[in-house]
C-alpha atoms as a PDB file:
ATOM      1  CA  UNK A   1       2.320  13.963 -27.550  1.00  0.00           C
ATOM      2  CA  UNK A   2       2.237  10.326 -27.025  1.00  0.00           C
ATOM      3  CA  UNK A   3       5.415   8.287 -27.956  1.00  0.00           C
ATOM      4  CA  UNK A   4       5.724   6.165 -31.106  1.00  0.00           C
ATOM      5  CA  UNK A   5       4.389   2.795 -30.155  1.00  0.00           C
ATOM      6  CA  UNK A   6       7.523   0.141 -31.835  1.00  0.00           C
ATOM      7  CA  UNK A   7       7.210  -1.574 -35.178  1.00  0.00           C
ATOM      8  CA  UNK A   8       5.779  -5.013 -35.125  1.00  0.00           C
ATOM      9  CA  UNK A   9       8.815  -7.573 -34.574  1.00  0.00           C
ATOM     10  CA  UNK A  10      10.948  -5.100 -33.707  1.00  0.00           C
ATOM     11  CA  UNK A  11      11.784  -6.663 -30.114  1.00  0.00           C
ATOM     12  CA  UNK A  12       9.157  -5.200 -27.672  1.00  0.00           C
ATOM     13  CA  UNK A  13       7.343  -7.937 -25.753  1.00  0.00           C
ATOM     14  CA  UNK A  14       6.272  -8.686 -21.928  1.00  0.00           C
ATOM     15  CA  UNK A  15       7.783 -10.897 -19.856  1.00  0.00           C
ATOM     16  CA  UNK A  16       6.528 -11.716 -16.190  1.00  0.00           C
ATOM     17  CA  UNK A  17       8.247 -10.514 -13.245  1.00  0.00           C
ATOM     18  CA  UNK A  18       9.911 -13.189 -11.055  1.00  0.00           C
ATOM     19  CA  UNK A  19       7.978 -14.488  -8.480  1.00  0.00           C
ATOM     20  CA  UNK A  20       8.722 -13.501  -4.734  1.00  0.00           C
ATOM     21  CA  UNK A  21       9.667 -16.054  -2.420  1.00  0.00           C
ATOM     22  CA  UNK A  22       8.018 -16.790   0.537  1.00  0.00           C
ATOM     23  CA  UNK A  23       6.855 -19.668   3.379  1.00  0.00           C
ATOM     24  CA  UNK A  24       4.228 -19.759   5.644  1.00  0.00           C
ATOM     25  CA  UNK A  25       4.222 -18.712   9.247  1.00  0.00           C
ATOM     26  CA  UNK A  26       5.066 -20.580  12.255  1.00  0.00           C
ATOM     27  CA  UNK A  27       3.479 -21.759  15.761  1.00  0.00           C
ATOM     28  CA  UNK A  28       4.969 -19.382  18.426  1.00  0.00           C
ATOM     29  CA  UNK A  29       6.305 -20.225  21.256  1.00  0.00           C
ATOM     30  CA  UNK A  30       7.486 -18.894  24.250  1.00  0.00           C
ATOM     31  CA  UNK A  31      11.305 -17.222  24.673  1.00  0.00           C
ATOM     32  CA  UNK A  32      12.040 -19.727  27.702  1.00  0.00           C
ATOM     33  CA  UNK A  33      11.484 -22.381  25.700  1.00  0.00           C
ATOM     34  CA  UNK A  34      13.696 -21.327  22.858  1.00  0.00           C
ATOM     35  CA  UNK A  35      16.807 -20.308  25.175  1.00  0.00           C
ATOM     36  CA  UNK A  36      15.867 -23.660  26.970  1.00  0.00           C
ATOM     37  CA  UNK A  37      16.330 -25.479  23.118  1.00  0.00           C
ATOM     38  CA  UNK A  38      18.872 -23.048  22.395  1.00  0.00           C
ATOM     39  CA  UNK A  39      21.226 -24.162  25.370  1.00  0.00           C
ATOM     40  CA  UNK A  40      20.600 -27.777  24.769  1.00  0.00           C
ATOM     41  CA  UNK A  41      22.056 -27.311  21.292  1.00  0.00           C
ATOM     42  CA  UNK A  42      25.022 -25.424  21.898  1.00  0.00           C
ATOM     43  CA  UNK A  43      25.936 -27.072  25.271  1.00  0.00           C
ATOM     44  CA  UNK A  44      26.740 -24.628  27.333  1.00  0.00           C
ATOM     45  CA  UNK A  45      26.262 -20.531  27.466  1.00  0.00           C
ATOM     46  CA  UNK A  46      25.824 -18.606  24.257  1.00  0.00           C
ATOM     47  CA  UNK A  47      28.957 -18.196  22.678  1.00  0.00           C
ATOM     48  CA  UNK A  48      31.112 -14.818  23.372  1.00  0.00           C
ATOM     49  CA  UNK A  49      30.877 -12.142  20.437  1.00  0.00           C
ATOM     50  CA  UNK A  50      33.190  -9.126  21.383  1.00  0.00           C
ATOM     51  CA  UNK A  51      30.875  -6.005  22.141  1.00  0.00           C
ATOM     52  CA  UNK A  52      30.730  -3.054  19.643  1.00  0.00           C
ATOM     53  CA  UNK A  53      32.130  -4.110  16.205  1.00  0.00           C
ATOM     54  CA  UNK A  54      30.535  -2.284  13.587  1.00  0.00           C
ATOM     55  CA  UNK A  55      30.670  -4.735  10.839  1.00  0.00           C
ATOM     56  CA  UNK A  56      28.823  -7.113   9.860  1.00  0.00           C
ATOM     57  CA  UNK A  57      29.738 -10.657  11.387  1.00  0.00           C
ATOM     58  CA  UNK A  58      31.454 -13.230   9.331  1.00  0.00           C
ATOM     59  CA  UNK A  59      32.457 -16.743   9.255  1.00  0.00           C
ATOM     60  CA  UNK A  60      36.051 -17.357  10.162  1.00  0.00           C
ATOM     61  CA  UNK A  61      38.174 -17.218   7.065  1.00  0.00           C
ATOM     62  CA  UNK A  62      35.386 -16.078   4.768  1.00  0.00           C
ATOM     63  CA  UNK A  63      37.183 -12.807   3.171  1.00  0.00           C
ATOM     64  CA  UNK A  64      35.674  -9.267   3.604  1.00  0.00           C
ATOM     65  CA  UNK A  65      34.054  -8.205   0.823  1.00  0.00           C
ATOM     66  CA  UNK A  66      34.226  -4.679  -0.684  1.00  0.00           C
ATOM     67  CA  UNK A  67      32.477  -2.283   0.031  1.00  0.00           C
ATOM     68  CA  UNK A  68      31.542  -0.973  -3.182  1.00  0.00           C
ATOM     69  CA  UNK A  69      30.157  -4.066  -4.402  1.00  0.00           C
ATOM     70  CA  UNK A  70      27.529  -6.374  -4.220  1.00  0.00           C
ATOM     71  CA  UNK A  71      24.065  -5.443  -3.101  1.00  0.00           C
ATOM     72  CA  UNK A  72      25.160  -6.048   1.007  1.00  0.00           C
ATOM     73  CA  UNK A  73      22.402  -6.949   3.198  1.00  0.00           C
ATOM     74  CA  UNK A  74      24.641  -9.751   5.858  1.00  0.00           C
ATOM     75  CA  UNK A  75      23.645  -7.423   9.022  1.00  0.00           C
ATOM     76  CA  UNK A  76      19.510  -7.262   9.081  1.00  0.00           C
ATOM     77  CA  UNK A  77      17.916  -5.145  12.033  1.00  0.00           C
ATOM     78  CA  UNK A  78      13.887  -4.584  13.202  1.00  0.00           C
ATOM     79  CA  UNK A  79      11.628  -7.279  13.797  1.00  0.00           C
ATOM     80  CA  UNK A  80       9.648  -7.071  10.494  1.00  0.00           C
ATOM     81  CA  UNK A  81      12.673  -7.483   8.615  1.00  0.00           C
ATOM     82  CA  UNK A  82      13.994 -10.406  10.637  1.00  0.00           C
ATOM     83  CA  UNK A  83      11.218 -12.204  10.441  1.00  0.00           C
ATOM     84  CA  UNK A  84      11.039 -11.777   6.899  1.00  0.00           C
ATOM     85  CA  UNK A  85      14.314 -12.763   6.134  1.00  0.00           C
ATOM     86  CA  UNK A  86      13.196 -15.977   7.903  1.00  0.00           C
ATOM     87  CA  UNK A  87      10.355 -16.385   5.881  1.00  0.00           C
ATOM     88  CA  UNK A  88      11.677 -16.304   2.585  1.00  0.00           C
ATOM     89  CA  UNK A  89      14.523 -18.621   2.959  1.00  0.00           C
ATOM     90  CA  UNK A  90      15.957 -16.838   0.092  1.00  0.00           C
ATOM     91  CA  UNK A  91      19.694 -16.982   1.789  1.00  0.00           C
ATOM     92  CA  UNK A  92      21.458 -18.550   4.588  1.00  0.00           C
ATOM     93  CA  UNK A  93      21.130 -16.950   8.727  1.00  0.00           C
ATOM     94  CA  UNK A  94      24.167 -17.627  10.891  1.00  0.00           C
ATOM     95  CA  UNK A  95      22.510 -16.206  13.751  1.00  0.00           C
ATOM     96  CA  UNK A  96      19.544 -14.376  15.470  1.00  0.00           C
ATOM     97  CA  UNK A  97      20.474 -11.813  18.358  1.00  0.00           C
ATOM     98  CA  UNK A  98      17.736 -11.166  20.726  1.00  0.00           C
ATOM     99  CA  UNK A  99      17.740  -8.348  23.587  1.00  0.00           C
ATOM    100  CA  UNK A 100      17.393 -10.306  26.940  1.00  0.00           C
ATOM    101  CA  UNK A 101      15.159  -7.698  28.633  1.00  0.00           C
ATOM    102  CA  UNK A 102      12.681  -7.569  25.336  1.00  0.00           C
ATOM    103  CA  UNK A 103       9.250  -8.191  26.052  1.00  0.00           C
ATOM    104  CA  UNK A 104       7.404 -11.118  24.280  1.00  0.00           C
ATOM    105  CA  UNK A 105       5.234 -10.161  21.195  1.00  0.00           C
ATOM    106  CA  UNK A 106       3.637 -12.422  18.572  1.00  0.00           C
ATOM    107  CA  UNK A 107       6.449 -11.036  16.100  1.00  0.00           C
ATOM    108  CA  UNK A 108       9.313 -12.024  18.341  1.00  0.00           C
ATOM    109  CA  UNK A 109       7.916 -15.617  19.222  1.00  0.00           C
ATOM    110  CA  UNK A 110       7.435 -15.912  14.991  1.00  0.00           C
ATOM    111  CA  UNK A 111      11.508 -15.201  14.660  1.00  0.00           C
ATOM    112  CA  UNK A 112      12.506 -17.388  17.888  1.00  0.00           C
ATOM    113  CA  UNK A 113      10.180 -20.148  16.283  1.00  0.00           C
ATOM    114  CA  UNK A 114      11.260 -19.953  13.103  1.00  0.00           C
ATOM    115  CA  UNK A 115      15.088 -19.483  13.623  1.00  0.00           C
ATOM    116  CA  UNK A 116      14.585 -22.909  15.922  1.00  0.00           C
ATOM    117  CA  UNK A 117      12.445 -24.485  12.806  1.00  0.00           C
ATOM    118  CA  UNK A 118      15.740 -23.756  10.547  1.00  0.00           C
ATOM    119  CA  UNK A 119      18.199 -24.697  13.284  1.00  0.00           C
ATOM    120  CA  UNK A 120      19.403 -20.911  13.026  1.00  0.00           C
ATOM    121  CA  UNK A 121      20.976 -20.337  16.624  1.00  0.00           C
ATOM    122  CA  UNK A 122      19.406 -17.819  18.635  1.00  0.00           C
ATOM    123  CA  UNK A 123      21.230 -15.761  21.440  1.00  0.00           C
ATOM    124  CA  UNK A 124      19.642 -13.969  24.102  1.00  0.00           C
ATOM    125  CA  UNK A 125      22.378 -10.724  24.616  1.00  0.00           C
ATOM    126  CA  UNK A 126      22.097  -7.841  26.399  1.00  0.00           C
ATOM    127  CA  UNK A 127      20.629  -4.682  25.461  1.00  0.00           C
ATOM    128  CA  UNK A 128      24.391  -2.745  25.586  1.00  0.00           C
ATOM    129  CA  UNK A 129      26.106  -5.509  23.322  1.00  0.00           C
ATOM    130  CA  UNK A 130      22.656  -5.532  21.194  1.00  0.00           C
ATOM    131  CA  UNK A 131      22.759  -1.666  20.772  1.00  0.00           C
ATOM    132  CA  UNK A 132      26.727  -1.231  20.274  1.00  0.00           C
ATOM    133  CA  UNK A 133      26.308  -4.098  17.101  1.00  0.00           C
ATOM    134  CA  UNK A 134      23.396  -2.139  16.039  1.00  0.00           C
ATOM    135  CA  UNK A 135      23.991  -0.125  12.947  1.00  0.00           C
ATOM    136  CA  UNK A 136      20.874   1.490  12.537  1.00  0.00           C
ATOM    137  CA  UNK A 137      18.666   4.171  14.861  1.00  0.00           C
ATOM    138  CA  UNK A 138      16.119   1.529  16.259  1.00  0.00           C
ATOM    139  CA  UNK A 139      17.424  -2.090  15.651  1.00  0.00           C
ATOM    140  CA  UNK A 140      13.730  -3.267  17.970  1.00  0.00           C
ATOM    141  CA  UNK A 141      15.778  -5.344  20.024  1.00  0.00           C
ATOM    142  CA  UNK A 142      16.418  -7.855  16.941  1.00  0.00           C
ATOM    143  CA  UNK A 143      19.712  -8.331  15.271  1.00  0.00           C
ATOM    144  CA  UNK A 144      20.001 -10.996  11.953  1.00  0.00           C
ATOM    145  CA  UNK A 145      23.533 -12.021  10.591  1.00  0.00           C
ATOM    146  CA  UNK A 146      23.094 -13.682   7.094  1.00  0.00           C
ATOM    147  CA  UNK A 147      24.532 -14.206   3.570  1.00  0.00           C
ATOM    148  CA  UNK A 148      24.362 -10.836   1.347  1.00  0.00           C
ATOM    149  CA  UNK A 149      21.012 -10.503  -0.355  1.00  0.00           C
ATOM    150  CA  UNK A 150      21.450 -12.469  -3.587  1.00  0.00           C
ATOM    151  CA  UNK A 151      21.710 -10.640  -6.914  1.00  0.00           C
ATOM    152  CA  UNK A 152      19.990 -11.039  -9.997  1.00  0.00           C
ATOM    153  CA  UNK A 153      20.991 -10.317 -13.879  1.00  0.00           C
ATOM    154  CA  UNK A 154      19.212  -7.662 -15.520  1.00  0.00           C
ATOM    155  CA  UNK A 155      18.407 -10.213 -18.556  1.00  0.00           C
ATOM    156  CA  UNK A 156      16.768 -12.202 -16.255  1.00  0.00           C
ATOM    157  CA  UNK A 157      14.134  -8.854 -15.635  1.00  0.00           C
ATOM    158  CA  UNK A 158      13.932  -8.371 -19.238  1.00  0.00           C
ATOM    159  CA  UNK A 159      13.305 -12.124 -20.202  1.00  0.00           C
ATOM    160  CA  UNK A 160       9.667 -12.740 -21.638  1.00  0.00           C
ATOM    161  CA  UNK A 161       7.588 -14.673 -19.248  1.00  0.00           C
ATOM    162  CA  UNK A 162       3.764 -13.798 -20.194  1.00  0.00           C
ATOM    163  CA  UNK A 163       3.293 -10.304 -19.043  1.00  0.00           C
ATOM    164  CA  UNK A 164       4.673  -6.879 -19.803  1.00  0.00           C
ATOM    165  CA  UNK A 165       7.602  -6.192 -17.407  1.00  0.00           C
ATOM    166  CA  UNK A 166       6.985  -3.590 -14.956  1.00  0.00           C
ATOM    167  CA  UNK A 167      10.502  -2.423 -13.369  1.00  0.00           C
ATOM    168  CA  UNK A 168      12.109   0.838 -11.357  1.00  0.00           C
ATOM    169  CA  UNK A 169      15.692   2.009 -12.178  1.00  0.00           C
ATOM    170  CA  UNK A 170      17.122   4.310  -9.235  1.00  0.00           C
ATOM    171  CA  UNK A 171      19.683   6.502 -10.208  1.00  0.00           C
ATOM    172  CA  UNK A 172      21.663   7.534  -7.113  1.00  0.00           C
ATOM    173  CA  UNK A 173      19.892   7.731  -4.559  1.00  0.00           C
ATOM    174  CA  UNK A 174      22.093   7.535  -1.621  1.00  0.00           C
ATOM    175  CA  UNK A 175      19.506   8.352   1.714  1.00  0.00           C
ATOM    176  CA  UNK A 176      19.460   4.530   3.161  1.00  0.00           C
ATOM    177  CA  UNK A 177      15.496   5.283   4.413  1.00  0.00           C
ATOM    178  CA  UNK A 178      14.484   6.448   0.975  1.00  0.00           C
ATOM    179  CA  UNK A 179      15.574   3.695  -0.653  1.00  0.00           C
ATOM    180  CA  UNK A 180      14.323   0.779   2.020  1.00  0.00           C
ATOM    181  CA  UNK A 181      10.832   3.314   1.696  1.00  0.00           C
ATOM    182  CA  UNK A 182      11.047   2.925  -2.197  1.00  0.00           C
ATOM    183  CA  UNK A 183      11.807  -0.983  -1.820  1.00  0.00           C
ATOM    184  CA  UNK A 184       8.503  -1.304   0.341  1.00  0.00           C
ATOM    185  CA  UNK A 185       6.410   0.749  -2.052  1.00  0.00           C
ATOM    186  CA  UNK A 186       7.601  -1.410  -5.431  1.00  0.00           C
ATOM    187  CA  UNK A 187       6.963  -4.452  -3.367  1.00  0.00           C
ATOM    188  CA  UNK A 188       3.637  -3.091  -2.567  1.00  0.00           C
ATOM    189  CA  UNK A 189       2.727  -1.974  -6.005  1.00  0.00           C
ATOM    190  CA  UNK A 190       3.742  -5.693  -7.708  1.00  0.00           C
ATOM    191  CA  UNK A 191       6.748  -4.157  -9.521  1.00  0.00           C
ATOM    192  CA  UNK A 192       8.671  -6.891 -10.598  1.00  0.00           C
ATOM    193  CA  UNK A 193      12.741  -6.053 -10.171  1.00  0.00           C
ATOM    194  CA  UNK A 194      14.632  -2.693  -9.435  1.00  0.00           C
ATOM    195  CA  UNK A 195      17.863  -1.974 -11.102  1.00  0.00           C
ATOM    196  CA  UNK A 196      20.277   0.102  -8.975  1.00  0.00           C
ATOM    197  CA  UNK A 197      24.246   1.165 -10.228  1.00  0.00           C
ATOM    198  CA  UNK A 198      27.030  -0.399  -8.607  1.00  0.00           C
ATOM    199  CA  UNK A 199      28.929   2.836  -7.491  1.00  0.00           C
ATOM    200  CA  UNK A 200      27.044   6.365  -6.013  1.00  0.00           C
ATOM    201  CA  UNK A 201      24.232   4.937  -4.303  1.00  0.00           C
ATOM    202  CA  UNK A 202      23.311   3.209  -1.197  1.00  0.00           C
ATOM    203  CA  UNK A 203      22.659  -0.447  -1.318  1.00  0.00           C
ATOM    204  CA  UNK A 204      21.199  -2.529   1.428  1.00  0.00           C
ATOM    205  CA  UNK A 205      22.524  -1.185   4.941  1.00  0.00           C
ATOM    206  CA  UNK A 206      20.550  -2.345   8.407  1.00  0.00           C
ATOM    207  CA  UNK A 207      18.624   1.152   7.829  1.00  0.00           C
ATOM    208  CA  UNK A 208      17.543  -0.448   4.225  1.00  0.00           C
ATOM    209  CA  UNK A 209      16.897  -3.262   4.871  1.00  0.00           C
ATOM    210  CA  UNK A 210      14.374  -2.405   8.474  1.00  0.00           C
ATOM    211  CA  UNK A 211      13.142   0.922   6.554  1.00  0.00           C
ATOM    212  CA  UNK A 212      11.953  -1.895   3.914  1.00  0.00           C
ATOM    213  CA  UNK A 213      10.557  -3.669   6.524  1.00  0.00           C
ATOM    214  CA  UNK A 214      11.452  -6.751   4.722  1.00  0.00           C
ATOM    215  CA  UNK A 215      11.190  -5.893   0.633  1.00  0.00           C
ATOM    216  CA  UNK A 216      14.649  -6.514   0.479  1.00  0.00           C
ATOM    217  CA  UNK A 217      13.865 -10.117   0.436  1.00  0.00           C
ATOM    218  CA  UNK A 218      11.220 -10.217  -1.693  1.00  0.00           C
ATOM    219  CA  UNK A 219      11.769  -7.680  -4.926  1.00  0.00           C
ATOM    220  CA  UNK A 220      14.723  -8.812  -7.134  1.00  0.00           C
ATOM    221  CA  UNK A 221      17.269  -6.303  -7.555  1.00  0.00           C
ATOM    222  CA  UNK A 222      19.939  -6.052 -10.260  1.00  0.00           C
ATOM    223  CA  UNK A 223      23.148  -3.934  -9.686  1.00  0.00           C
ATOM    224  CA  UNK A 224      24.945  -2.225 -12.751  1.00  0.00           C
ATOM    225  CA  UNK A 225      27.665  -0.620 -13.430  1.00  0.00           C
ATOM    226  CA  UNK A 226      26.406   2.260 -15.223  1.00  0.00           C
ATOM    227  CA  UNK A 227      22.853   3.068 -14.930  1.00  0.00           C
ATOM    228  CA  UNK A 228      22.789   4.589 -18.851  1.00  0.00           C
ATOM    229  CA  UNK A 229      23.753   1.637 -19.893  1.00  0.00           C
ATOM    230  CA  UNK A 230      21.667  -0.587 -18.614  1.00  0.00           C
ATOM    231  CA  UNK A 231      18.720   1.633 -19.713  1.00  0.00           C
ATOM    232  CA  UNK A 232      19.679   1.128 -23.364  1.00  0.00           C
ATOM    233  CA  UNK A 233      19.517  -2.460 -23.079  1.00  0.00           C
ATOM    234  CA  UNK A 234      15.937  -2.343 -21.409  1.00  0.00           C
ATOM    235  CA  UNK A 235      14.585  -0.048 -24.460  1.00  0.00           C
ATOM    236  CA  UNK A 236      16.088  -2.454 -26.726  1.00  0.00           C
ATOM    237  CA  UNK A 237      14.183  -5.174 -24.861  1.00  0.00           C
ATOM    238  CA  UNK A 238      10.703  -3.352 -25.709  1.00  0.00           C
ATOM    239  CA  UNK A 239      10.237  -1.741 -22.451  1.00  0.00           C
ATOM    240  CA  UNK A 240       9.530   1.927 -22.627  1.00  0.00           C
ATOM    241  CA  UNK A 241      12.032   3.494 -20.217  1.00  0.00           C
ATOM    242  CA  UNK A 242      10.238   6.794 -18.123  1.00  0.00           C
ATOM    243  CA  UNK A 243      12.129   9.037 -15.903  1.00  0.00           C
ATOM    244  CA  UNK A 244      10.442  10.894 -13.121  1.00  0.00           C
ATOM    245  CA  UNK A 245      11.968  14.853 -13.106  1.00  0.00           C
ATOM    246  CA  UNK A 246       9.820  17.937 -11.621  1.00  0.00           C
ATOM    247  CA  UNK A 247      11.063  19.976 -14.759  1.00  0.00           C
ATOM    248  CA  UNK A 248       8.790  17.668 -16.830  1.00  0.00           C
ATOM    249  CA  UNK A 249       6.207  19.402 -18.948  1.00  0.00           C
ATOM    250  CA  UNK A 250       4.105  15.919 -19.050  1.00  0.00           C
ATOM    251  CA  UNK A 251       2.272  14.296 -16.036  1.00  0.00           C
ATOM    252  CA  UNK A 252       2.713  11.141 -14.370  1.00  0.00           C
ATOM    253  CA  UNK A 253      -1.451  10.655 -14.878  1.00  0.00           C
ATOM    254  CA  UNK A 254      -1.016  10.746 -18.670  1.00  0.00           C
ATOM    255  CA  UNK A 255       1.016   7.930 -19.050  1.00  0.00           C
ATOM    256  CA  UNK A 256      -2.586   6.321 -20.250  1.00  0.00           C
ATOM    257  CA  UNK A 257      -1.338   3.148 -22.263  1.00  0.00           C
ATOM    258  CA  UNK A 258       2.091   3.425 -21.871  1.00  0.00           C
ATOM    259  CA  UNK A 259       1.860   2.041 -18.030  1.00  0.00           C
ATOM    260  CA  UNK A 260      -0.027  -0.933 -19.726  1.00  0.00           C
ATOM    261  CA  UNK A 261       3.137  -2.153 -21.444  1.00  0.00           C
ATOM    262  CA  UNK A 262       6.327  -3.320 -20.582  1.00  0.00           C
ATOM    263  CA  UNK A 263       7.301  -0.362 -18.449  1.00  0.00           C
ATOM    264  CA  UNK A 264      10.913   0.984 -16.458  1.00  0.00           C
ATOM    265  CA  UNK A 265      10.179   3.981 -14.411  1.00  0.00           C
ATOM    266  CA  UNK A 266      13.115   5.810 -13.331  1.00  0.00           C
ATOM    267  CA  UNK A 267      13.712   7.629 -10.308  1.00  0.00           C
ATOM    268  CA  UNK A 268      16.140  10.489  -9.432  1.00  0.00           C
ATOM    269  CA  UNK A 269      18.718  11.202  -6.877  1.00  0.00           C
ATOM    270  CA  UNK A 270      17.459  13.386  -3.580  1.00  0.00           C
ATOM    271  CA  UNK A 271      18.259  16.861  -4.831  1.00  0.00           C
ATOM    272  CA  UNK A 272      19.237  16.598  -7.998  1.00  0.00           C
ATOM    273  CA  UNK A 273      17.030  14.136  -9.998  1.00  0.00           C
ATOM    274  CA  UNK A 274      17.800  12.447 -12.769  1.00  0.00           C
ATOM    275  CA  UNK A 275      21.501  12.870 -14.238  1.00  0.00           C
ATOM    276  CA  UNK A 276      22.393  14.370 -17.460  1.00  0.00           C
ATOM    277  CA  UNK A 277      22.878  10.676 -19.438  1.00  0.00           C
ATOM    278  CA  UNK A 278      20.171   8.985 -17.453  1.00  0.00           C
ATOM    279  CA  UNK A 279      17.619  11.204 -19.014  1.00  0.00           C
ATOM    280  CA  UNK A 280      18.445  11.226 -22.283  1.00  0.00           C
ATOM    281  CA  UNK A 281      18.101   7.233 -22.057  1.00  0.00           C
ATOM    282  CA  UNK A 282      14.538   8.076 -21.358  1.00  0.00           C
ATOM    283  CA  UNK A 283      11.834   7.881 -23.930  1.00  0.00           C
ATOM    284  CA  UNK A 284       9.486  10.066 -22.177  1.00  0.00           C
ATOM    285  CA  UNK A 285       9.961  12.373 -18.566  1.00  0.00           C
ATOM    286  CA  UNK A 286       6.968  13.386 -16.670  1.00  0.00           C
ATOM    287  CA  UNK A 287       6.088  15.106 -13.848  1.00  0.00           C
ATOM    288  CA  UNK A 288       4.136  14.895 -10.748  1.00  0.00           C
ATOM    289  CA  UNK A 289       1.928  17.840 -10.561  1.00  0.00           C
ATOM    290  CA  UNK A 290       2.653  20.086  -7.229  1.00  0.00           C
ATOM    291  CA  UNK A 291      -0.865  22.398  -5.757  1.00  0.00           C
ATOM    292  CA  UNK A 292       0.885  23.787  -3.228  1.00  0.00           C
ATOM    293  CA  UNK A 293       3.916  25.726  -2.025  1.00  0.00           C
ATOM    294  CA  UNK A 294       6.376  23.402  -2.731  1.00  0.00           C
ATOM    295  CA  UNK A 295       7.964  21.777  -5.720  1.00  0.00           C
ATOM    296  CA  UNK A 296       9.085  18.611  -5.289  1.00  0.00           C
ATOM    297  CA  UNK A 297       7.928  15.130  -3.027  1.00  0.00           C
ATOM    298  CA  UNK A 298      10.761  13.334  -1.146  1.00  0.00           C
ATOM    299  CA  UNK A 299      11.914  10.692  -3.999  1.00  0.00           C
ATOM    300  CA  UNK A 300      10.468   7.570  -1.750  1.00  0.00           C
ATOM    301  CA  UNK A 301       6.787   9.636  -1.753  1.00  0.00           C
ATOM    302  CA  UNK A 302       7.463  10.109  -5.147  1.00  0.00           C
ATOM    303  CA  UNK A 303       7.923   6.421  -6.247  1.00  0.00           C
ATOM    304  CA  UNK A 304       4.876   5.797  -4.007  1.00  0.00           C
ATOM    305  CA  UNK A 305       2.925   7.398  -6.424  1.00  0.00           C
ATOM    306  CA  UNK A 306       4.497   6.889  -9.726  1.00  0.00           C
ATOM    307  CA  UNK A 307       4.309   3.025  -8.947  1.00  0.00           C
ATOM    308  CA  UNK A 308       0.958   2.875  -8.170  1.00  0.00           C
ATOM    309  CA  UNK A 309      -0.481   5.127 -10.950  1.00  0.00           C
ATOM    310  CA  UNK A 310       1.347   2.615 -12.760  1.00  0.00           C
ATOM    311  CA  UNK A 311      -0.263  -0.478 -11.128  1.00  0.00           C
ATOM    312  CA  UNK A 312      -3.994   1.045 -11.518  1.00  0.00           C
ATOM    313  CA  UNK A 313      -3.512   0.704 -15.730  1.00  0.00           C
ATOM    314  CA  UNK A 314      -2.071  -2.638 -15.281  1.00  0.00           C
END
């Protein structure tokens, strides 16, 4: 049975999603001539930062933030997400680490070029140092130090700016690929902010952030503190609020003119789905229908889909 649509002047409206930031490419050019630039800048060698810390690196006296807060995102690793970091200019790069014995590609002559363009230093380090700093599987030889990924208020998703909202709420999902997987998709799909809680659930790591192969600095995220909560104030913004559970009786592909609207799809934790509170926030749960064997899609394959069935109404 399809929901009851809200009363006229009752608060339901459409906003537009904020626009995603972005520049244009750069001119490559070749790594000699960036270490050659690079070394008439700094004067000398590049400078000496001690081998295998884990953390990510921070200006001197600038205190360590904790760990439980904020969305993260000051260590960025992969080439596609380096390079988009550069590109957006959404936050401030201390420094680009190269791997000395990488071979030139068109990608890593866009970061070299574009780090010099922004007078971001660039080191040439070894492999060893490159790898111990690394904090994900397959950092691609390119290392990014940089302000946290900037925050944004939920009002500021549910403001009206011309078109029905379209947003994803994550409730705990805590696998770092899932959620860098589920970043690229909602980029993908248009969706225009995802909400994540502040506590129980991975925020942007170096496996997020390359996994998202660069979302991260494109889809505005808001973090809560409770995830219920912040679902209440998006219904009472107009924006029908649908949770994504494989005990659903409804499918995702009869959403019909409910994905037309202003529209908060809400994904579940790996395992155990949506939580108790979280889907009783929800005006409507639905399904993905399963052919085969199995009864459930990896939450990141899932979003994949729900976002795009989405996207087709709109």
């Amino acid at each position: 049975m399809k929901p009851q649509r809200p009363r006229p002047g009752s608060g339901r409206g459409a906003n537009k999603p904020p626009s995603k930031g972005g520049a244009g490419g750069s001119k490559p050019v070749s790594r000699s001539t960036a270490a050659t630039a690079k070394s008439s800048r700094s004067g000398g060698p590049p400078r000496s930062r001690g081998a295998g810390r884990t953390g990510p690196i921070r200006p001197e006296g600038e205190p360590r933030r904790p760990a439980d807060k904020g969305l993260g995102g000051e260590q960025i690793e992969g080439r596609q997400a380096v390079r988009e970091l550069l590109i957006a200019g959404r936050r401030r790069v201390r420094e680009v680490w190269v791997a000395g014995d990488l071979d030139e590609s068109d990608v890593v002559n866009d970061i070299v070029d574009i780090a010099r363009s922004m007078r971001v230093p660039v080191q040439e380090v070894a492999r060893k140092r490159l790898e111990a700093q690394a904090r994900s599987e397959a950092p691609q030889g390119v290392i990014a130090f940089a302000a946290p990924v900037p925050e944004v208020e939920l009002d500021a998703l549910l403001k009206r700016r011309g078109r029905a909202p379209f947003l994803v709420a994550v409730d705990g999902v805590t696998d770092p690929g899932n959620l860098g997987a589920l970043l690229r998709n909602c980029d993908g799909a248009g969706v225009g902010g995802v909400i994540l809680p502040r506590h129980r659930a991975v925020h942007v790591t170096p496996t997020v952030a390359k996994a998202a192969a660069g979302a991260v600095e494109h889809v505005p995220m808001a973090v809560v503190g409770g995830l219920p909560a912040a679902l209440a104030r998006v219904k009472d913004a107009g924006i029908w609020v649908v949770g994504l559970d494989d005990d659903a009786d409804r499918s995702l592909f009869e959403l019909g003119e409910l994905a037309e609207g202003g529209i908060c799809l809400v994904l579940g934790a790996e395992g155990t789905g949506l939580s108790r509170l979280v889907r009783e926030r929800c005006d409507v749960v639905v399904s993905i229908p399963m052919r085969g064997r199995l009864n459930s899609l990896n939450v990141s394959a899932a979003a994949a889909l729900a976002v795009y069935e989405v996207a087709r109404h709109r």
